[in-house]
C-alpha atoms as a PDB file:
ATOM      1  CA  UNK A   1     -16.674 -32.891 -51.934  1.00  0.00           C
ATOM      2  CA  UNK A   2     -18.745 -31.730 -54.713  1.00  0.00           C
ATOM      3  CA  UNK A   3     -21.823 -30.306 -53.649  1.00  0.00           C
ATOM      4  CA  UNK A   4     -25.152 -31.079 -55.061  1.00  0.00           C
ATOM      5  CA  UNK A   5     -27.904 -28.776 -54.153  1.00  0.00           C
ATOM      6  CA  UNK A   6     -31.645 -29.186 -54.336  1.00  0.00           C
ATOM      7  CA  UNK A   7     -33.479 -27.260 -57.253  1.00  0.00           C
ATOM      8  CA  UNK A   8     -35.503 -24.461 -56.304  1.00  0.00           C
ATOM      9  CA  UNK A   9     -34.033 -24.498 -53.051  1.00  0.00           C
ATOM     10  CA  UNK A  10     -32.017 -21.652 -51.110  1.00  0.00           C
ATOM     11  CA  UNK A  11     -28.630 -23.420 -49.951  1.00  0.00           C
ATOM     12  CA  UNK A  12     -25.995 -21.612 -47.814  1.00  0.00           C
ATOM     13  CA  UNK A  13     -22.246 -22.162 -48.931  1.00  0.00           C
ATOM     14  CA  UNK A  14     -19.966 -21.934 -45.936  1.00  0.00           C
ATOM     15  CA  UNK A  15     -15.872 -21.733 -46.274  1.00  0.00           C
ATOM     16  CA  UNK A  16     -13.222 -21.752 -43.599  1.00  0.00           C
ATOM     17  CA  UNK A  17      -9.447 -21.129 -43.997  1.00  0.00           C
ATOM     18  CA  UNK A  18      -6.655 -22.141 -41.900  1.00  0.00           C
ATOM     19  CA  UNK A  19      -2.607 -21.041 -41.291  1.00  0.00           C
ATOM     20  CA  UNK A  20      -0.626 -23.548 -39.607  1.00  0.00           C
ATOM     21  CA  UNK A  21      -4.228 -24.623 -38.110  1.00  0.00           C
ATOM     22  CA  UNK A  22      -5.478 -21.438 -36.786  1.00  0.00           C
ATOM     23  CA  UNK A  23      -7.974 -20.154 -38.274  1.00  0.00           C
ATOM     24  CA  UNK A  24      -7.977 -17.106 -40.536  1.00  0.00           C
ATOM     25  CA  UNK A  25     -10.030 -14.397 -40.165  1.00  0.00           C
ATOM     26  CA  UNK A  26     -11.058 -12.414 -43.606  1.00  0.00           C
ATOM     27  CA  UNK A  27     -11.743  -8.481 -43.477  1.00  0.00           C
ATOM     28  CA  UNK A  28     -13.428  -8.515 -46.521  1.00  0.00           C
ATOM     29  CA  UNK A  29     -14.860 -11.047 -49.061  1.00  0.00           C
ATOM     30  CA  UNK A  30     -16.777 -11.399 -52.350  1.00  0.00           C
ATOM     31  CA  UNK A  31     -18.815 -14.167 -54.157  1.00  0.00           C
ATOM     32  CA  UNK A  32     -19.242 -14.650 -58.155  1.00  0.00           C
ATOM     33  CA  UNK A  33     -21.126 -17.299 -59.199  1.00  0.00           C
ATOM     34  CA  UNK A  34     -21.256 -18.570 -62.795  1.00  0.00           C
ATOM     35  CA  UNK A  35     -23.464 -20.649 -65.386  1.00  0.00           C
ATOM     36  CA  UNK A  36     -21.407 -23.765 -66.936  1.00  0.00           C
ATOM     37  CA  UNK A  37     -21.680 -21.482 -70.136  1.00  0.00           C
ATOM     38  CA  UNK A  38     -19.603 -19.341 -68.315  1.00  0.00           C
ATOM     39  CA  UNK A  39     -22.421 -16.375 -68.132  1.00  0.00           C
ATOM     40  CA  UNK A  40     -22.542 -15.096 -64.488  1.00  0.00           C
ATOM     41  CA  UNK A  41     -25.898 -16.315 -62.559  1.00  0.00           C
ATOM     42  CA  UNK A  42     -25.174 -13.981 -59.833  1.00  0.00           C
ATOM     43  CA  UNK A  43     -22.738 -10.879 -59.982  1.00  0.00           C
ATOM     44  CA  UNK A  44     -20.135  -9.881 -57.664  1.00  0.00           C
ATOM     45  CA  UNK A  45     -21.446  -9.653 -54.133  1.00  0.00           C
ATOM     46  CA  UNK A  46     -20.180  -9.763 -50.610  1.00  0.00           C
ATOM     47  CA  UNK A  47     -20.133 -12.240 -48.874  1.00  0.00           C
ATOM     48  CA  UNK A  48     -20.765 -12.515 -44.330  1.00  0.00           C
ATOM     49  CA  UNK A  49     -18.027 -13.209 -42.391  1.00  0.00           C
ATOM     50  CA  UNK A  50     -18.434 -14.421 -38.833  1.00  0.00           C
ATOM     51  CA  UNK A  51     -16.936 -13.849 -35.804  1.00  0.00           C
ATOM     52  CA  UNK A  52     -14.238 -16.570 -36.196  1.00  0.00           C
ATOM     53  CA  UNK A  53     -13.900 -16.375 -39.792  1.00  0.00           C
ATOM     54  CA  UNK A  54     -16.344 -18.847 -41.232  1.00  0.00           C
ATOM     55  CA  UNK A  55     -17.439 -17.108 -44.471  1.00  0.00           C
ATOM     56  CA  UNK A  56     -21.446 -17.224 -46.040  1.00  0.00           C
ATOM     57  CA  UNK A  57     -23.078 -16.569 -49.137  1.00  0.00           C
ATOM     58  CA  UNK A  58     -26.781 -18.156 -49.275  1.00  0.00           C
ATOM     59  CA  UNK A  59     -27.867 -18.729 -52.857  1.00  0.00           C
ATOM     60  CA  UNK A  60     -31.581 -17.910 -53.475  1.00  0.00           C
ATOM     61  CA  UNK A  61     -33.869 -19.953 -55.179  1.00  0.00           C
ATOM     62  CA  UNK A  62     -35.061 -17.771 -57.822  1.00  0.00           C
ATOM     63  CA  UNK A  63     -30.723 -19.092 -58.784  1.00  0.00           C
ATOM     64  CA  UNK A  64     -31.579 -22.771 -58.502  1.00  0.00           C
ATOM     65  CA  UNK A  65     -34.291 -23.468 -60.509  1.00  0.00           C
ATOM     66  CA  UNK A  66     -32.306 -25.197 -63.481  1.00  0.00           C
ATOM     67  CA  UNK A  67     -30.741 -28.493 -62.963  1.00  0.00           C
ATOM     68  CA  UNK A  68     -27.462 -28.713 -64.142  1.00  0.00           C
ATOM     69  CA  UNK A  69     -23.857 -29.851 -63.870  1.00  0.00           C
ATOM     70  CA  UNK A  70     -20.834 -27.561 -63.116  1.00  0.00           C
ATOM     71  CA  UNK A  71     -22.067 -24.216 -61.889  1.00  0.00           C
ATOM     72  CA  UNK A  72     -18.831 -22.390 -60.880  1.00  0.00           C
ATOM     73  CA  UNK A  73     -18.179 -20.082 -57.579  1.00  0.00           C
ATOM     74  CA  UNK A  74     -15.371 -18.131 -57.636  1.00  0.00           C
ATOM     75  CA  UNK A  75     -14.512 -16.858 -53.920  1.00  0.00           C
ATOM     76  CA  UNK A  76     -12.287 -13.910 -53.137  1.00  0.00           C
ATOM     77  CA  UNK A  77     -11.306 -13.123 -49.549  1.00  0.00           C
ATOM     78  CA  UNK A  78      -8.560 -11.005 -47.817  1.00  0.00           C
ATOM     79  CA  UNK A  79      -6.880 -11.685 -44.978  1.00  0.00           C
ATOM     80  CA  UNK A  80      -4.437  -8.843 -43.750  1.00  0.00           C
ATOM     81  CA  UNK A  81      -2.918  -7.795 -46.855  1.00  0.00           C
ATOM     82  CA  UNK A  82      -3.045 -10.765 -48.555  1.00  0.00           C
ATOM     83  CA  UNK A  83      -5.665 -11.689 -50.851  1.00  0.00           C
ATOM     84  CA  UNK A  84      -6.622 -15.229 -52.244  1.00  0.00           C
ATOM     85  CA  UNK A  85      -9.126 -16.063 -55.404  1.00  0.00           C
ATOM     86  CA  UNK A  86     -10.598 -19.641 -55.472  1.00  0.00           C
ATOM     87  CA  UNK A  87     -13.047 -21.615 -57.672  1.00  0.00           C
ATOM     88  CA  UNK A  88     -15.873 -24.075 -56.934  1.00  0.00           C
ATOM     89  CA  UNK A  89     -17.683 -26.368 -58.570  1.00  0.00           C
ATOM     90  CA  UNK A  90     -21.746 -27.688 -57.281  1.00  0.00           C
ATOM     91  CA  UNK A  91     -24.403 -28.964 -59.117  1.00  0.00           C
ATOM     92  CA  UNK A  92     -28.204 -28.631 -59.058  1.00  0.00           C
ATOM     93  CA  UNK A  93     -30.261 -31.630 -58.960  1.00  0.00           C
ATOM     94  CA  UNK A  94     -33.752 -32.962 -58.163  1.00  0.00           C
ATOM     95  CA  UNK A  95     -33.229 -34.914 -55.752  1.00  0.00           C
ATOM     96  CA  UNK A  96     -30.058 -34.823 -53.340  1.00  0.00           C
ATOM     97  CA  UNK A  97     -29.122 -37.655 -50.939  1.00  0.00           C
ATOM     98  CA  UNK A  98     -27.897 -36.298 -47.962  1.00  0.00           C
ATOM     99  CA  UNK A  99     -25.546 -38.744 -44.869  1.00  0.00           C
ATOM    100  CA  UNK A 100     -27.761 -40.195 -42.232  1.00  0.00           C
ATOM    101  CA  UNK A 101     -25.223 -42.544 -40.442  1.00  0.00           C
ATOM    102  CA  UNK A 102     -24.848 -41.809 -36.479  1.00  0.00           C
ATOM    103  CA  UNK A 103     -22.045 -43.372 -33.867  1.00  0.00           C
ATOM    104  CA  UNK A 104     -24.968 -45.722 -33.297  1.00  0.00           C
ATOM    105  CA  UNK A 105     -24.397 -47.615 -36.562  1.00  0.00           C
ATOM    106  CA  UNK A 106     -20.931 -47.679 -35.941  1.00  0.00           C
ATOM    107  CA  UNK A 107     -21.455 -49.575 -32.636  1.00  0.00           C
ATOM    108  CA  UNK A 108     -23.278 -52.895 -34.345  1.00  0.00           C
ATOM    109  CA  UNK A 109     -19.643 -53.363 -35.930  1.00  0.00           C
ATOM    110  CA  UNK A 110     -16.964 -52.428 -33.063  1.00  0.00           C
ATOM    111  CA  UNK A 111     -19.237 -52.400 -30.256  1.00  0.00           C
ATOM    112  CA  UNK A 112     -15.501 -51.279 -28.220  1.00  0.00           C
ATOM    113  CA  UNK A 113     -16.277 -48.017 -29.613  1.00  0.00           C
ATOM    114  CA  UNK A 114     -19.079 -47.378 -27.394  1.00  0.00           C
ATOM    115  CA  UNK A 115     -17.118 -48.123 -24.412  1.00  0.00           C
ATOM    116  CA  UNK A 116     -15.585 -44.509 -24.895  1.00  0.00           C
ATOM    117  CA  UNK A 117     -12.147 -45.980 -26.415  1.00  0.00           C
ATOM    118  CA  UNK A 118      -9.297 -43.546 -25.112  1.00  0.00           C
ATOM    119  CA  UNK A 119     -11.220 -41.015 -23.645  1.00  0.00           C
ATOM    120  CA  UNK A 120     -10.151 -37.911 -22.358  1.00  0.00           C
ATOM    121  CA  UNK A 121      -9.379 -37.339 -18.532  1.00  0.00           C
ATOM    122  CA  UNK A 122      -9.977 -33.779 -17.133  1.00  0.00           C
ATOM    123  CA  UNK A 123     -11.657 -32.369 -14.111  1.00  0.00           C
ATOM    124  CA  UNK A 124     -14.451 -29.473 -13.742  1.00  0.00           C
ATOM    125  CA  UNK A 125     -13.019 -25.789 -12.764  1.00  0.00           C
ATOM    126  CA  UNK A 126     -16.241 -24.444 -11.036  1.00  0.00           C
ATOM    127  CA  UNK A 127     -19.944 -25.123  -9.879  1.00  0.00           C
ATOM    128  CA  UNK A 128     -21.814 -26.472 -12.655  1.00  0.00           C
ATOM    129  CA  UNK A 129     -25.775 -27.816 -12.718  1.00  0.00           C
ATOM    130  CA  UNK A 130     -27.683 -31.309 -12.684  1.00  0.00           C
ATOM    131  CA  UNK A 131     -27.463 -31.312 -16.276  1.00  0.00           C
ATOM    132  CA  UNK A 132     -24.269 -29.524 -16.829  1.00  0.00           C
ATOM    133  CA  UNK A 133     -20.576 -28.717 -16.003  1.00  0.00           C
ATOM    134  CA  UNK A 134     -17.657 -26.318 -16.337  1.00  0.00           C
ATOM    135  CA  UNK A 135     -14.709 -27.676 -16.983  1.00  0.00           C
ATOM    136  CA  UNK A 136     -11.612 -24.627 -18.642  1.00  0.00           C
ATOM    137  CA  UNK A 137      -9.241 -28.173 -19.193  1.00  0.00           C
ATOM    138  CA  UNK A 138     -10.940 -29.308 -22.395  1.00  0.00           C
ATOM    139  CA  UNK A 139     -11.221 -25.979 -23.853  1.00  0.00           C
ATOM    140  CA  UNK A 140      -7.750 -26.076 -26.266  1.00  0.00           C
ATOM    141  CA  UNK A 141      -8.572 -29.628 -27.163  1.00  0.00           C
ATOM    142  CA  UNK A 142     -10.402 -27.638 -29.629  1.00  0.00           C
ATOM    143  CA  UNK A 143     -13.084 -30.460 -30.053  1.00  0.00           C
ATOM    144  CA  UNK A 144     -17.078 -30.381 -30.394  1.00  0.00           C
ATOM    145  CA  UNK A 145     -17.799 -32.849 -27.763  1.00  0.00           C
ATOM    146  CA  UNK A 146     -21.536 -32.872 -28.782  1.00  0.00           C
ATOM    147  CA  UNK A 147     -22.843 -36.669 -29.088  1.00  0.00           C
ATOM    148  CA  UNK A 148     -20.140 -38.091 -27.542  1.00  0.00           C
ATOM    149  CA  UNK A 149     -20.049 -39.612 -23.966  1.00  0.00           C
ATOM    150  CA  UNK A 150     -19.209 -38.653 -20.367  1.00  0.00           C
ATOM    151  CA  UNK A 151     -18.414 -40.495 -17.044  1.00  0.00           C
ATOM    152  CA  UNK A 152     -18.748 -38.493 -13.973  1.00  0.00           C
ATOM    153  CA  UNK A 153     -17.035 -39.640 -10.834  1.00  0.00           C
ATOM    154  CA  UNK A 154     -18.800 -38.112  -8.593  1.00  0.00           C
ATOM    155  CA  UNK A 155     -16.928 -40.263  -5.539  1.00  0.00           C
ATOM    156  CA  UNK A 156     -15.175 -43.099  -5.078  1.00  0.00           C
ATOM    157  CA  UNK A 157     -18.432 -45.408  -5.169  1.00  0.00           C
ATOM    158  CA  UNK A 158     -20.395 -43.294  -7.871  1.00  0.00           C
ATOM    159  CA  UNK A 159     -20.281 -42.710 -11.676  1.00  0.00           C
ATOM    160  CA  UNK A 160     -22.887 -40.842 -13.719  1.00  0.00           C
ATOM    161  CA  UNK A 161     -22.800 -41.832 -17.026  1.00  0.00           C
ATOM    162  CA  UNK A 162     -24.373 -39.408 -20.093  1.00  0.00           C
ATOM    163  CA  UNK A 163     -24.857 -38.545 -23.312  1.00  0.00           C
ATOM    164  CA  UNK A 164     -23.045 -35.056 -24.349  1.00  0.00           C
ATOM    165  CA  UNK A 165     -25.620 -33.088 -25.718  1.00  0.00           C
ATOM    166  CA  UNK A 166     -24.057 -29.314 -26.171  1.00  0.00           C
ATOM    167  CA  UNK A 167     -20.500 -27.893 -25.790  1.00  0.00           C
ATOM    168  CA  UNK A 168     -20.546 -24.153 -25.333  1.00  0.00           C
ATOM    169  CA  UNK A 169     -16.706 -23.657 -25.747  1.00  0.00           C
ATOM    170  CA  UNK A 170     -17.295 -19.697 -24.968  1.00  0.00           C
ATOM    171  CA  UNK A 171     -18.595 -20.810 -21.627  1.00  0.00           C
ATOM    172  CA  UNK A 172     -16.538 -23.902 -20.697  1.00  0.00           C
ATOM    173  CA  UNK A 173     -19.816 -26.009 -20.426  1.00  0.00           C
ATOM    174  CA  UNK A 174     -20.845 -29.350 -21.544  1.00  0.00           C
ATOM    175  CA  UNK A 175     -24.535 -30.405 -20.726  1.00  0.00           C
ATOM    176  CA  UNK A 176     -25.568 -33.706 -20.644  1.00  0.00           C
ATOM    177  CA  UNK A 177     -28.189 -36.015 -19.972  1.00  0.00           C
ATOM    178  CA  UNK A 178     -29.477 -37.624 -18.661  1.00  0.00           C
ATOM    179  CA  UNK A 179     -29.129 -35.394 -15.255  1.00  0.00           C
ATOM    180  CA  UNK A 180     -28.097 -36.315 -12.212  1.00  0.00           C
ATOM    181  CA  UNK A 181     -29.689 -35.509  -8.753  1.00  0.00           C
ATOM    182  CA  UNK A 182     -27.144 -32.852  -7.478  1.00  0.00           C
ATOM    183  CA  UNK A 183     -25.091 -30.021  -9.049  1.00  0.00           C
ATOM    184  CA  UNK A 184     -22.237 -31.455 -10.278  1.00  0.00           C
ATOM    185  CA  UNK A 185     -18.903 -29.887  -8.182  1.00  0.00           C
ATOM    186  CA  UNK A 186     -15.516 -28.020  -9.115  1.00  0.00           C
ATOM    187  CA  UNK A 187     -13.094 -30.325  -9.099  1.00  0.00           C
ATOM    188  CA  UNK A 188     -14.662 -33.994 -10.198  1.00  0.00           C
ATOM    189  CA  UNK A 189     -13.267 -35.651 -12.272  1.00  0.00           C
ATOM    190  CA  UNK A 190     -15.121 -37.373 -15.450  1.00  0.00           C
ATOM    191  CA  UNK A 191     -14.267 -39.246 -18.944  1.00  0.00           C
ATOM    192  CA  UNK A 192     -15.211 -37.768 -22.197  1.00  0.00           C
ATOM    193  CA  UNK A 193     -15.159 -38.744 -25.781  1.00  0.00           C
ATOM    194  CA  UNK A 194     -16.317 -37.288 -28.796  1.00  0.00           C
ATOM    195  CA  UNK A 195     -18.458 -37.913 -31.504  1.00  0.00           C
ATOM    196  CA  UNK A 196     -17.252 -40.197 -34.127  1.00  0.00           C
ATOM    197  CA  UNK A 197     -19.075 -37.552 -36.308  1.00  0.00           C
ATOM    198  CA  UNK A 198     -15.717 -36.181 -38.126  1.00  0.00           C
ATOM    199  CA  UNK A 199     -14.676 -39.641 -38.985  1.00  0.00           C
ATOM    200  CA  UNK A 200     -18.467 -40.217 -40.196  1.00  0.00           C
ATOM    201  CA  UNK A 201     -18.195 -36.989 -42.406  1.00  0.00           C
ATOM    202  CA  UNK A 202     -14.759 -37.376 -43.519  1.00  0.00           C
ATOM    203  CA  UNK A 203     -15.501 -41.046 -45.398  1.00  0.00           C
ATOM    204  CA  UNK A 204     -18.759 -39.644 -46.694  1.00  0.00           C
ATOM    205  CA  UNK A 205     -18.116 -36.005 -48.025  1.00  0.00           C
ATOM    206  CA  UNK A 206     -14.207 -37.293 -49.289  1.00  0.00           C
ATOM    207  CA  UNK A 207     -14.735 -40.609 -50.083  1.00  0.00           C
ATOM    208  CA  UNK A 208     -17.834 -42.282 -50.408  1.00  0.00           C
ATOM    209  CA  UNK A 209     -19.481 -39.445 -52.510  1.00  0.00           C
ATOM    210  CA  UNK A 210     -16.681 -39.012 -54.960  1.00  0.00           C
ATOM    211  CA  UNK A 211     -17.134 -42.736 -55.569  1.00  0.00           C
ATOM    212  CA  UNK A 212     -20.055 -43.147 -55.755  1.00  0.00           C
ATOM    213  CA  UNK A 213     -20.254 -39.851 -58.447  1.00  0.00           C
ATOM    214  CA  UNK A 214     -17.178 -41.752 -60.461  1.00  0.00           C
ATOM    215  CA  UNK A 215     -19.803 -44.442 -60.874  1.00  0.00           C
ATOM    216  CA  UNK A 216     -22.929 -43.072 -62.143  1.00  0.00           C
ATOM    217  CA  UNK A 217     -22.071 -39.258 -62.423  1.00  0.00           C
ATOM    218  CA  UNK A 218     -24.439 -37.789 -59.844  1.00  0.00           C
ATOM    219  CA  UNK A 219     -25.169 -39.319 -56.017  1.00  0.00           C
ATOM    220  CA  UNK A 220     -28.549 -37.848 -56.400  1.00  0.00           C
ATOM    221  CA  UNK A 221     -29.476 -40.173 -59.294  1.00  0.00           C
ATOM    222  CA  UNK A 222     -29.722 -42.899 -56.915  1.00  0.00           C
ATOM    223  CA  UNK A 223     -32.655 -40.586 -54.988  1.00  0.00           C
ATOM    224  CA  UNK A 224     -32.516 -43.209 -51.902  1.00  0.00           C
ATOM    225  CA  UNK A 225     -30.484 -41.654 -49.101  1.00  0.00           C
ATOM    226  CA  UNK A 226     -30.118 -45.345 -47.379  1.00  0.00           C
ATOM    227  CA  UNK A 227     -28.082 -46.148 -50.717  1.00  0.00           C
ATOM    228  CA  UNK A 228     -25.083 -44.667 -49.032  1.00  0.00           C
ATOM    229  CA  UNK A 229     -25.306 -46.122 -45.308  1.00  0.00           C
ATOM    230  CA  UNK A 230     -23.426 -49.314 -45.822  1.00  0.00           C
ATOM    231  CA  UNK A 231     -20.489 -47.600 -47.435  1.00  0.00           C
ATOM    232  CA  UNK A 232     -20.148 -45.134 -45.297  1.00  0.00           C
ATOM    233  CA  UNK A 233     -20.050 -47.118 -42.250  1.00  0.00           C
ATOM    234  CA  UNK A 234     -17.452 -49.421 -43.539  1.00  0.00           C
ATOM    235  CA  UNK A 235     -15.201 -46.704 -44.705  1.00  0.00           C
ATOM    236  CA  UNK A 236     -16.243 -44.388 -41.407  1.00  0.00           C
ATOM    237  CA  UNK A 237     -14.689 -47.829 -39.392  1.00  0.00           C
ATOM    238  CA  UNK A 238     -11.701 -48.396 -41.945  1.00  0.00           C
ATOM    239  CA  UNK A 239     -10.860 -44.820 -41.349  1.00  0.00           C
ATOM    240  CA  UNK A 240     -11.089 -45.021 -37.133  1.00  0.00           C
ATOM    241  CA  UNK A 241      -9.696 -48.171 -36.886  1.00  0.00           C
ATOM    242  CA  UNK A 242      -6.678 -47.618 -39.154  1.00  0.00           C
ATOM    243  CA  UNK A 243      -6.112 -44.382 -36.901  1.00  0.00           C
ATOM    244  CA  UNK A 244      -5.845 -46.488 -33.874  1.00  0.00           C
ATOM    245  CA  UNK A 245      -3.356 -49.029 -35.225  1.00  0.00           C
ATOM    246  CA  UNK A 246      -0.053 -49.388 -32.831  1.00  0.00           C
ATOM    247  CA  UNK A 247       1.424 -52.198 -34.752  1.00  0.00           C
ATOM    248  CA  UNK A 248       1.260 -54.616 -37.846  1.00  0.00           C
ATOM    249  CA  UNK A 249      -1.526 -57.285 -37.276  1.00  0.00           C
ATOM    250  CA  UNK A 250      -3.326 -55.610 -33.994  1.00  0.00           C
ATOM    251  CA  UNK A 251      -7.134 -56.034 -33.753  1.00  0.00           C
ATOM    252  CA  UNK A 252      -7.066 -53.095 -35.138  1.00  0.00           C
ATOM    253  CA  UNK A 253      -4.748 -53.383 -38.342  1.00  0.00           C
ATOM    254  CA  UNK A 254      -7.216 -56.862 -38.760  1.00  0.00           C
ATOM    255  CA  UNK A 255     -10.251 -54.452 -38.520  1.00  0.00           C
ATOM    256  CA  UNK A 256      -8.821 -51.728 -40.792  1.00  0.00           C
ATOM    257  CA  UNK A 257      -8.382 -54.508 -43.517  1.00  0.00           C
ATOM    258  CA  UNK A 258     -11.481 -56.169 -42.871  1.00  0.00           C
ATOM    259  CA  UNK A 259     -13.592 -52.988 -43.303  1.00  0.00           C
ATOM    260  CA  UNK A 260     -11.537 -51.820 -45.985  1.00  0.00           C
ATOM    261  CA  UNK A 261     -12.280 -55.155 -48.391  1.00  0.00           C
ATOM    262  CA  UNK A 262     -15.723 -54.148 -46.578  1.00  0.00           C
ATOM    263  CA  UNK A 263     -16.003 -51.099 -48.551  1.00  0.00           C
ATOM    264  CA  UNK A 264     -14.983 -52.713 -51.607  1.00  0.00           C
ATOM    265  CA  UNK A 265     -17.389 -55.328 -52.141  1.00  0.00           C
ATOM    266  CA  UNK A 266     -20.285 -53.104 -51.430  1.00  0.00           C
ATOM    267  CA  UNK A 267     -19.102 -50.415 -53.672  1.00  0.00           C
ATOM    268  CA  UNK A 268     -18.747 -53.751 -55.953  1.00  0.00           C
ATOM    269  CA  UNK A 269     -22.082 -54.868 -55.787  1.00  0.00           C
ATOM    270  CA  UNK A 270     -24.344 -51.206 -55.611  1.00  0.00           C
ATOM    271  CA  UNK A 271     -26.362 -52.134 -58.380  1.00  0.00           C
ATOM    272  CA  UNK A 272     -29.618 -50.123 -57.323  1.00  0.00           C
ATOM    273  CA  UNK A 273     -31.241 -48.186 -60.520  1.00  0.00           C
ATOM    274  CA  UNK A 274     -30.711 -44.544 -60.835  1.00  0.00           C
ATOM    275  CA  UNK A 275     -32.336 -41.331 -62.500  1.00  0.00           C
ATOM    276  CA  UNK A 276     -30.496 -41.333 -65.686  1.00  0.00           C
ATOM    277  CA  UNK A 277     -32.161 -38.465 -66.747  1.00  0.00           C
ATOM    278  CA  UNK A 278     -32.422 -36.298 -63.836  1.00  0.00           C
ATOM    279  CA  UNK A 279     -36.350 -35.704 -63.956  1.00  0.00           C
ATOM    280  CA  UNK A 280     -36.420 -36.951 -60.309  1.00  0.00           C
ATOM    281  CA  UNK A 281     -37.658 -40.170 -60.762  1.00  0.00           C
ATOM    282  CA  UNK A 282     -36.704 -43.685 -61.759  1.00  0.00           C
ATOM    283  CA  UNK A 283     -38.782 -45.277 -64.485  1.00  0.00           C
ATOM    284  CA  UNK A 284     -39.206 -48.730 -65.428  1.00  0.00           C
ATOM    285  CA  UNK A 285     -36.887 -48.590 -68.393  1.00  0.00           C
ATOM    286  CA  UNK A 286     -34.238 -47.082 -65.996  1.00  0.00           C
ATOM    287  CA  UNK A 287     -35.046 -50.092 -63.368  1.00  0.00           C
ATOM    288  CA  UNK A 288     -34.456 -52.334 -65.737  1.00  0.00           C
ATOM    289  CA  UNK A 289     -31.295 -50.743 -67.185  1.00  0.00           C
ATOM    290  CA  UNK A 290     -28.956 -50.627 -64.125  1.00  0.00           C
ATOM    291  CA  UNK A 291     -25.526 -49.182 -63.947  1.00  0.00           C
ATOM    292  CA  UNK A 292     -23.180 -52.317 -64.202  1.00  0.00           C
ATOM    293  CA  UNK A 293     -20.465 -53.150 -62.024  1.00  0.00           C
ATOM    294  CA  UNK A 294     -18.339 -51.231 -64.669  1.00  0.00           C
ATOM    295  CA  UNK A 295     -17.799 -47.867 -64.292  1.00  0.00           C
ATOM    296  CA  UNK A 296     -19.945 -46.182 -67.428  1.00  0.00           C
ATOM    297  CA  UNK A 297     -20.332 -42.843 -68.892  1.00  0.00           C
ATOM    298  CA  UNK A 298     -23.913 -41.343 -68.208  1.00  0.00           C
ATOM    299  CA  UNK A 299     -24.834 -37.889 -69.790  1.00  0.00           C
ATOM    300  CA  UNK A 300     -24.042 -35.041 -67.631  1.00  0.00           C
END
């Protein structure tokens, strides 16, 4: 995805790198970033690593004040002996749109998606809270739990159902609410899902945005952040449901399709005006002069 940041703004860059999906943890690292004229906006500098190996660089504001296309980053990291040189490309702009869609909007389409579709089934290791519990099974799943959904069995006749609201994998704890009367016990047993968030993400920051920027240059010239909700639910649900097909013609091959013709004719018939200047606001000439349903070349 290519980012666009706000002018005037700090914004925080944030990279992680993976070997055979484990991820790598740099020694060292350094940031350059660069004008599209090529003359450097900030010189070499390093860069913060974090414990697990998610590298940092925030980019002051006094940096951000021009708008622009095609700033460039070059990153250079080193892992062991080994050291790799990258290049990235963001944007400032005045106004960035930014994803807003939740599970929730997902559910008005497949509302079997709320029902905690193929949850996982584990049990809690030791003594946990009213609002929380400890469980070491889910811990390699290697999943952020947080928004998803939980069923507690507490017994045979009782089921406390809850919202995930934190996953602490360092501790083994998921809290929830809303809480139940007792502590919940080692050894219960309870249903979790995740988040649809990922899938959310994915269609947005891979899909919907590089769209949406191959029809009118910049996402932020549209300046509405609701512009983008419709796609990305259709193409958030095209994505989940072609991930759960088992066979040709299953509900959800039908839904996959559905969604996916979905996603077309919206992306079809965005029409809204747009800030073809980039001052931040959309005039009445611009209004009237809407992108087409043609892709068109707008001044970058």
């Amino acid at each position: 995805m290519r980012i666009e940041i706000e002018q005037s703004q700090d914004y925080t860059f944030s990279w992680s790198f993976y070997d055979r999906n484990i991820q790598e943890i740099p020694v060292e690292g350094t940031i350059v970033v660069y004008q599209n004229s090529g003359t450097e906006l900030v010189s070499e500098t390093a860069i913060s690593i974090e414990t697990d190996g998610e590298m940092r660089y925030t980019l002051q504001s006094a940096n951000t004040g021009t708008i622009a296309c095609n700033y460039k980053i070059e990153l250079q990291y080193k892992v062991d002996d080994t050291v790799s040189r990258l290049f990235y490309l963001f944007d400032i702009v005045a106004t960035p749109i930014k994803n807003n869609v939740r599970d929730e909007d997902l559910f008005k389409y497949v509302g079997e998606l709320r029902s905690k579709y193929k949850p996982y089934v584990k049990e809690t290791s030791s003594l946990g809270t009213s609002s929380s519990f400890i469980s070491k099974e889910i811990e390699p799943l290697n999943i952020n739990f947080k928004g998803g959904y939980v069923d507690i069995y507490i017994d045979d006749t009782t089921v406390h159902s809850a919202e995930v609201i934190t996953w602490e994998p360092q501790l083994y704890r998921i809290t929830f609410k809303p809480q139940y009367t007792d502590s919940i016990a080692s050894g219960v047993r309870f249903r979790i899902r995740p988040s649809y968030q990922d899938f959310i993400d994915e269609a947005y920051d891979n899909i919907v945005c590089r769209d949406i920027r191959n029809k009118v240059g910049l996402k932020a010239r549209y300046i509405d952040t609701t512009i983008t909700r419709n796609l990305t639910v259709y193409k958030s649900l095209e994505i989940i449901c072609f991930s759960n097909v088992e066979e040709e013609g299953d509900k959800w091959y039908m839904r996959a399709n559905k969604f996916g013709q979905d996603y077309k004719d919206e992306l079809q018939r965005l029409l809204e005006p747009v800030d073809a200047d980039d001052d931040g606001n959309i005039s009445d000439e611009e209004n009237e002069n809407r992108p087409s349903s043609m892709n068109r070349s707008i001044r970058r």
